[in-house]
Protein backbone atom coordinates (compact mmCIF):
# COMPACT_ATOMS: atom_id res chain seq x y z
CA UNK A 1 51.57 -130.66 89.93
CA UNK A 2 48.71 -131.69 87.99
CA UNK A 3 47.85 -130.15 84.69
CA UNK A 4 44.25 -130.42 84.91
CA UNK A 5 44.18 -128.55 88.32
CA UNK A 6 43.56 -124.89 86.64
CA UNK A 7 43.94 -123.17 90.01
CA UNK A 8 47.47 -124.95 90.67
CA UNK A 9 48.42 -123.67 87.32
CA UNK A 10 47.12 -119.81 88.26
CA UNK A 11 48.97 -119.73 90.87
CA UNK A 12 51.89 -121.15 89.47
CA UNK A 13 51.74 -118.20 86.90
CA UNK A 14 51.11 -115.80 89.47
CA UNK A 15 54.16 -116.52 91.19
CA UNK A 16 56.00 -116.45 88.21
CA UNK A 17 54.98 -112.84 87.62
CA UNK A 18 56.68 -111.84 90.61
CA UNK A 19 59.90 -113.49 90.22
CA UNK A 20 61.84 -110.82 87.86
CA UNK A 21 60.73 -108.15 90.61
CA UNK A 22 61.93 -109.89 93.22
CA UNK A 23 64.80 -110.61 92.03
CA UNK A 24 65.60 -107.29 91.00
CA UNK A 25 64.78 -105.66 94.64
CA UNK A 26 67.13 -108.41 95.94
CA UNK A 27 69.61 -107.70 93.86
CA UNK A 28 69.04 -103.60 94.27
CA UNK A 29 68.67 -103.96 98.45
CA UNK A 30 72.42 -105.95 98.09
CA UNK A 31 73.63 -103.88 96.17
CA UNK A 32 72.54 -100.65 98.39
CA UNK A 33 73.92 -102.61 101.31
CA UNK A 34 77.48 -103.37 99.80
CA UNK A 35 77.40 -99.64 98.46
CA UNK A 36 76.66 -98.11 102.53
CA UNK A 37 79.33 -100.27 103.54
CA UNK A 38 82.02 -99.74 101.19
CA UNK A 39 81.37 -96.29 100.22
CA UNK A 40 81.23 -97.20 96.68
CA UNK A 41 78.56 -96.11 94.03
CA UNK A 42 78.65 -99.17 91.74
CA UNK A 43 77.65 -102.08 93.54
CA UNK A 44 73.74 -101.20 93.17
CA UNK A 45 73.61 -101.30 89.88
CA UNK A 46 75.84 -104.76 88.91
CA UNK A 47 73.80 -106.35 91.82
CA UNK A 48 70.69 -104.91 90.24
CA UNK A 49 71.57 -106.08 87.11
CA UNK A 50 72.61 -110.07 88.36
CA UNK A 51 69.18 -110.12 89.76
CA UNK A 52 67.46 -109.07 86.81
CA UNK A 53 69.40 -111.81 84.94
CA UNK A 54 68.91 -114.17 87.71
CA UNK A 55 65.23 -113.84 87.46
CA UNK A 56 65.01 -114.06 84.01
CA UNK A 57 67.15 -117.54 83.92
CA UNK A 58 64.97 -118.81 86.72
CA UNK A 59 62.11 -117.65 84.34
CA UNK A 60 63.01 -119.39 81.20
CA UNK A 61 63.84 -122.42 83.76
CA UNK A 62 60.62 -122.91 85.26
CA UNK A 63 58.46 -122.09 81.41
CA UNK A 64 61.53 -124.88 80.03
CA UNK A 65 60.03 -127.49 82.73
CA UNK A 66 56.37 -126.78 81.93
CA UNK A 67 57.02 -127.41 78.32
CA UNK A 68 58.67 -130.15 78.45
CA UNK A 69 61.73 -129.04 77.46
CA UNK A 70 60.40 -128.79 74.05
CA UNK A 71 61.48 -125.79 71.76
């Protein structure tokens, strides 16, 4: 992507605002699923959880990448 291109970069940032959501109602709708299934009350929210996480590391990832790796 180029860094000039301030609409590539918008909607790079968009996107990124709706990765910790979506990760979450992923890890929520698996969760729900595995709970019907095995008539167990705990899978929503560990599932819940690992999405949350998961969208946060892919967060930090993809802000990483556009900086260069710098800190």
């Amino acid at each position: 992507m180029r860094k000039d291109n301030p609409m590539a970069q918008m909607g790079k940032y968009l996107g990124l605002a709706f990765l910790i959501p979506s990760s979450a109602l992923v890890g929520y709708v698996v969760g729900y699923l595995l709970d019907k299934s095995f008539h167990k009350t705990f899978f929503t929210m560990i599932f819940l959880l690992l999405g949350i996480a998961a969208g946060m590391i892919e967060l930090v990832r993809e802000l990483m990448q556009d900086d260069g790796g710098k800190r």
